[in-house]
PDB file of N, CA and C in Angstrom:
ATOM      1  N   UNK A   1      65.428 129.847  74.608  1.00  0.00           N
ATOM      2  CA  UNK A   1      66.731 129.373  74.179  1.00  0.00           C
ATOM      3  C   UNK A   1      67.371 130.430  73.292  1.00  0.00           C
ATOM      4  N   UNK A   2      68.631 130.481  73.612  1.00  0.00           N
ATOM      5  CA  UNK A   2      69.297 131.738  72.905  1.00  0.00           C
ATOM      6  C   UNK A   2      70.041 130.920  71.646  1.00  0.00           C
ATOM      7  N   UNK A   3      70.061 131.372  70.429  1.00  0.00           N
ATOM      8  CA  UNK A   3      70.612 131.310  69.296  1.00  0.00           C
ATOM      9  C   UNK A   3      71.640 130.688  68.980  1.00  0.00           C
ATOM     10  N   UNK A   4      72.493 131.506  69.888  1.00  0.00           N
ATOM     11  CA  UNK A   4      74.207 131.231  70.057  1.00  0.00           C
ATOM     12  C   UNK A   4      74.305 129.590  70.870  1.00  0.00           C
ATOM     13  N   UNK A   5      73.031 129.212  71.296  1.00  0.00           N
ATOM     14  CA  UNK A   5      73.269 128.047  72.461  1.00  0.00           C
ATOM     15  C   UNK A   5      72.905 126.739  71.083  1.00  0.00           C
ATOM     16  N   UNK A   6      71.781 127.163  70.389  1.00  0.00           N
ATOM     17  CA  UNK A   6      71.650 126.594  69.020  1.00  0.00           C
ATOM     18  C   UNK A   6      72.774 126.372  67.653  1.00  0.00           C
ATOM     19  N   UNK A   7      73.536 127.003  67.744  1.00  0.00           N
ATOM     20  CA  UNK A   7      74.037 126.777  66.479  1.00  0.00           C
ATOM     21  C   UNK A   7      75.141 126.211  67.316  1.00  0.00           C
ATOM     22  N   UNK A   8      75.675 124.807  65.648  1.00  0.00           N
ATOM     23  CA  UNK A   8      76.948 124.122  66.418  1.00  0.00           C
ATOM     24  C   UNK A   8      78.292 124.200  64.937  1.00  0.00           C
ATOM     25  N   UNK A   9      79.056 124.105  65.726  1.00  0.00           N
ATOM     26  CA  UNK A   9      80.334 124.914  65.418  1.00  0.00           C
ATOM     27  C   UNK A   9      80.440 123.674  63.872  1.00  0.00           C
ATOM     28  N   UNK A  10      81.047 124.743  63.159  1.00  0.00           N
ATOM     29  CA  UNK A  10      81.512 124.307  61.819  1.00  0.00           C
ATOM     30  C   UNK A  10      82.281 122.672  62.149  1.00  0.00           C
ATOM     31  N   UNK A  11      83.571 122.679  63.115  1.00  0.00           N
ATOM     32  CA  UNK A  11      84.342 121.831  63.505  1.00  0.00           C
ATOM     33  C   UNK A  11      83.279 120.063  63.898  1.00  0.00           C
ATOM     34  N   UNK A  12      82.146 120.918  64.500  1.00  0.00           N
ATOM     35  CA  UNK A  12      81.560 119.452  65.049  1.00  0.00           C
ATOM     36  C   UNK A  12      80.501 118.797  64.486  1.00  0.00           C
ATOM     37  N   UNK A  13      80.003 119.584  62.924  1.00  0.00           N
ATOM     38  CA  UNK A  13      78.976 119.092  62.559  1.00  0.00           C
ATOM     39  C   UNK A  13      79.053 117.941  61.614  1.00  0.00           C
ATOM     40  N   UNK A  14      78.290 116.916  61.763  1.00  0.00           N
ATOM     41  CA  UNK A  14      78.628 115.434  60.903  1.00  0.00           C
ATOM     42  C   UNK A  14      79.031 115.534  59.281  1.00  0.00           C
ATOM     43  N   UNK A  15      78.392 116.436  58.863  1.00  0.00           N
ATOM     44  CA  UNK A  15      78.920 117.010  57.486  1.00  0.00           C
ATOM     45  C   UNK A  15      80.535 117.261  57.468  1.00  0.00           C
ATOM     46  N   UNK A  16      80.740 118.143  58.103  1.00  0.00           N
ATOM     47  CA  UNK A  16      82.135 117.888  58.367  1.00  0.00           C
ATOM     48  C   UNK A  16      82.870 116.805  58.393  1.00  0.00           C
ATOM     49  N   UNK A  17      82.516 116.147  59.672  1.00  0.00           N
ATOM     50  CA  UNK A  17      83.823 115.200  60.339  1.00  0.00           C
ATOM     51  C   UNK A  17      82.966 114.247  58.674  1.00  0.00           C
ATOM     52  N   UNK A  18      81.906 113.974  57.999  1.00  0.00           N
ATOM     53  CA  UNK A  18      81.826 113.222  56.990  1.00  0.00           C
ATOM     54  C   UNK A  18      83.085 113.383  55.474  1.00  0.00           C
ATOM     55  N   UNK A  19      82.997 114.286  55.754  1.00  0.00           N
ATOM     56  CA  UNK A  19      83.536 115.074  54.651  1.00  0.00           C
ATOM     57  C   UNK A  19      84.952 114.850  54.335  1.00  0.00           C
ATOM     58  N   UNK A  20      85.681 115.153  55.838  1.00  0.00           N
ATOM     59  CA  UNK A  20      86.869 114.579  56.299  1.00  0.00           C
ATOM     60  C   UNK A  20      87.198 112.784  55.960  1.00  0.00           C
ATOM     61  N   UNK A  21      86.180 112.302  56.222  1.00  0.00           N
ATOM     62  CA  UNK A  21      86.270 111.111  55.923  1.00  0.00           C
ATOM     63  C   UNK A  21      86.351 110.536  54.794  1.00  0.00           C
ATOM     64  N   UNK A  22      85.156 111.178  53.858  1.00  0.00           N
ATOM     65  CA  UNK A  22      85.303 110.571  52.661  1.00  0.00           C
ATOM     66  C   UNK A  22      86.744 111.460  51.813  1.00  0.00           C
ATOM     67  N   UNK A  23      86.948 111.955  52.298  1.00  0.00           N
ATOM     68  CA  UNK A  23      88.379 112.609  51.180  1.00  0.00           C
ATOM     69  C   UNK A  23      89.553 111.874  51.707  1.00  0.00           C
ATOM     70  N   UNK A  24      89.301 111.531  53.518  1.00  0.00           N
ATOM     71  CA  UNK A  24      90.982 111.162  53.714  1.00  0.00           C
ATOM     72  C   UNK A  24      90.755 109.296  53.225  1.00  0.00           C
ATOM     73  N   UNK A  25      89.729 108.747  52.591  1.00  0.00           N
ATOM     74  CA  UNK A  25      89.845 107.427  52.192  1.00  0.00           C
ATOM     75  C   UNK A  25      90.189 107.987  50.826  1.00  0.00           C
ATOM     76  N   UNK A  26      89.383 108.727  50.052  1.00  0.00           N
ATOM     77  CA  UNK A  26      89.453 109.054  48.265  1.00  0.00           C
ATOM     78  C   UNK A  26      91.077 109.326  48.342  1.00  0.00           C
ATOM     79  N   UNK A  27      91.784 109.794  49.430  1.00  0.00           N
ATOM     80  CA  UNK A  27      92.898 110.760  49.006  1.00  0.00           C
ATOM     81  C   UNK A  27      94.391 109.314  49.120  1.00  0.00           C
ATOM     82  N   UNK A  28      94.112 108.303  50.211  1.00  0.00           N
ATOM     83  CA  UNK A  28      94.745 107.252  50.515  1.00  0.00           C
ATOM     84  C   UNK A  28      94.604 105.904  49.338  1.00  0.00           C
ATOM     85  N   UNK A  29      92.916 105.890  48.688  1.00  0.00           N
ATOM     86  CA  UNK A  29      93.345 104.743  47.730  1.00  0.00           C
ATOM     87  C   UNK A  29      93.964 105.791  46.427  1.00  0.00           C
ATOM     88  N   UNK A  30      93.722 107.007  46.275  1.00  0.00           N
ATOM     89  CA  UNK A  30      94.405 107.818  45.051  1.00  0.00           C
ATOM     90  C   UNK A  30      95.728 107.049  44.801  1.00  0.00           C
ATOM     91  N   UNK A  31      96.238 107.593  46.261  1.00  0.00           N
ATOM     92  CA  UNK A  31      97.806 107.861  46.179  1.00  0.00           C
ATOM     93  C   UNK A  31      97.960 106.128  45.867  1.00  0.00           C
ATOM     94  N   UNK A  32      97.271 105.143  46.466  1.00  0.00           N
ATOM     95  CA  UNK A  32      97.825 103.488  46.373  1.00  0.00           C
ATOM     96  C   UNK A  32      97.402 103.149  44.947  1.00  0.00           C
ATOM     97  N   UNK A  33      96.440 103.923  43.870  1.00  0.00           N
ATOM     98  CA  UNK A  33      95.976 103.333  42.838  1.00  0.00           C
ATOM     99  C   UNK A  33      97.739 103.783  41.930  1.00  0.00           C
ATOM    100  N   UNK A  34      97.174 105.116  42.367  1.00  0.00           N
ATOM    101  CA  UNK A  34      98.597 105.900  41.215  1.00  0.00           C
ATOM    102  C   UNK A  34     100.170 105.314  41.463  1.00  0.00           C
ATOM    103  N   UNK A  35     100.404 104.739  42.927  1.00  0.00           N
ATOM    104  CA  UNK A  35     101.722 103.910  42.798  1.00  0.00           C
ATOM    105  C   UNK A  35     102.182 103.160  42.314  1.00  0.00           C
ATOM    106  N   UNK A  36     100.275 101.741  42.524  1.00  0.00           N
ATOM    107  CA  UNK A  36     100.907 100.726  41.724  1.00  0.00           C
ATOM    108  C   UNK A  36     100.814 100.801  39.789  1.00  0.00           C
ATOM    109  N   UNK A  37     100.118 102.175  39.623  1.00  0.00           N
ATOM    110  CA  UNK A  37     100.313 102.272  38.021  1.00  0.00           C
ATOM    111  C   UNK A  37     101.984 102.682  38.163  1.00  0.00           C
ATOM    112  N   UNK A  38     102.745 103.364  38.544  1.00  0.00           N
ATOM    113  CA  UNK A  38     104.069 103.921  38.307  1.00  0.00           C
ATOM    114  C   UNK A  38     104.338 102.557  38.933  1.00  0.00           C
ATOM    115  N   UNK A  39     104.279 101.638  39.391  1.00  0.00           N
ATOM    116  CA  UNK A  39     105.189 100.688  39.322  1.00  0.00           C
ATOM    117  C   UNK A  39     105.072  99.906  38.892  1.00  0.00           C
ATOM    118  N   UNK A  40     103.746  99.286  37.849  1.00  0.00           N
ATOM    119  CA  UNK A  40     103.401  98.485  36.883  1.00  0.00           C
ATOM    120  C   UNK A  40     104.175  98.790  35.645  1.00  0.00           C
ATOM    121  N   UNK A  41     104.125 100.632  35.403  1.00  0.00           N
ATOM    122  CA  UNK A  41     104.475 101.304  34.073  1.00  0.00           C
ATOM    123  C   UNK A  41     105.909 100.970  34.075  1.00  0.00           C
ATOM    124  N   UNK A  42     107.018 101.435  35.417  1.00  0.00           N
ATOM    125  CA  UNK A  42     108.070 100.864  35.629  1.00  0.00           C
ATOM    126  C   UNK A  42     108.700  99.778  34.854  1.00  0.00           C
ATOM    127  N   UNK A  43     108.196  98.570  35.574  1.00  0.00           N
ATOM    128  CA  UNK A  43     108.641  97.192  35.428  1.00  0.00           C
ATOM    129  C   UNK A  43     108.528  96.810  33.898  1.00  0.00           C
ATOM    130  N   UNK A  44     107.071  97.224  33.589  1.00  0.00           N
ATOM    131  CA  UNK A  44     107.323  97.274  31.767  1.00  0.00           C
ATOM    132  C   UNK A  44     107.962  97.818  31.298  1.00  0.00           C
ATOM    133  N   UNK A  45     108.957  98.925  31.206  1.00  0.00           N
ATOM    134  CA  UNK A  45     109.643  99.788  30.518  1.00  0.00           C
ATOM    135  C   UNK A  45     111.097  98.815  30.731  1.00  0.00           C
ATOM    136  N   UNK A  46     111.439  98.779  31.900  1.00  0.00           N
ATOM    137  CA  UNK A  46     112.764  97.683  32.406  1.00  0.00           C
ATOM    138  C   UNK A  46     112.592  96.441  31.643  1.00  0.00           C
ATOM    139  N   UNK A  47     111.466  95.848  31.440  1.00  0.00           N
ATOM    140  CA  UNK A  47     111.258  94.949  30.524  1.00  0.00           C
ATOM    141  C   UNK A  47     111.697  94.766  28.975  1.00  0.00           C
ATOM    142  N   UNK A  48     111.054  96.037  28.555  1.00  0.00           N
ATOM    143  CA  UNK A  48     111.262  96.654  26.814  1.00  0.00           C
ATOM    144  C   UNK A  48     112.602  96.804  26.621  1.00  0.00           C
ATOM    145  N   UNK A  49     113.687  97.342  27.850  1.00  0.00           N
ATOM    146  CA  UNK A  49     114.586  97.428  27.853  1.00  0.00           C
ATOM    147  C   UNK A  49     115.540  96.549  27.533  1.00  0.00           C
ATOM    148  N   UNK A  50     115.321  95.875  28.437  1.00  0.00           N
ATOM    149  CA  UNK A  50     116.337  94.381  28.655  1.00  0.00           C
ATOM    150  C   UNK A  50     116.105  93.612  27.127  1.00  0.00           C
ATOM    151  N   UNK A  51     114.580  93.462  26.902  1.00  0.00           N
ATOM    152  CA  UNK A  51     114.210  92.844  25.490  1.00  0.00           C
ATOM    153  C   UNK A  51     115.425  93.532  24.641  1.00  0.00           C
ATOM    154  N   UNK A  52     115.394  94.749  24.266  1.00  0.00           N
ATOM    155  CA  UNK A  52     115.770  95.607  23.010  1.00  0.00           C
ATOM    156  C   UNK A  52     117.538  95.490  23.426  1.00  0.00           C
ATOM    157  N   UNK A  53     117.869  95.258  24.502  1.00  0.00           N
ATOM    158  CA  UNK A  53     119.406  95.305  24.690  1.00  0.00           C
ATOM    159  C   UNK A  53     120.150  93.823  24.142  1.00  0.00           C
ATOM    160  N   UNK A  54     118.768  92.439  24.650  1.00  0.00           N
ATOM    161  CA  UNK A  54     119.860  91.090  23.996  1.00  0.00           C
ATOM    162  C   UNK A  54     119.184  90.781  22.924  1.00  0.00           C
TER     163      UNK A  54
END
């Protein structure tokens, strides 16, 4: 068996396509954790607002 017939490509090894996986979930709840803080932080500030205006 020749060498070249042995080794498997960067693209197809489970480490990879794993790798891919766990970042494109880490990278999707990131972005959904950090929204609903900017839109929690939001709504309180509109809050403080309205308080301090009547």
């Amino acid at each position: 068996m020749n060498l070249k017939q042995r080794t498997i490509s960067f693209d197809k090894s489970i480490g990879t396509k794993l790798l891919r996986v766990v970042f494109s979930i880490y990278f999707v709840v990131t972005v959904i954790v950090t929204l609903g803080q900017l839109f929690y932080e939001y709504r309180n500030v509109k809050n403080l607002v309205f308080k301090d205006l009547t």
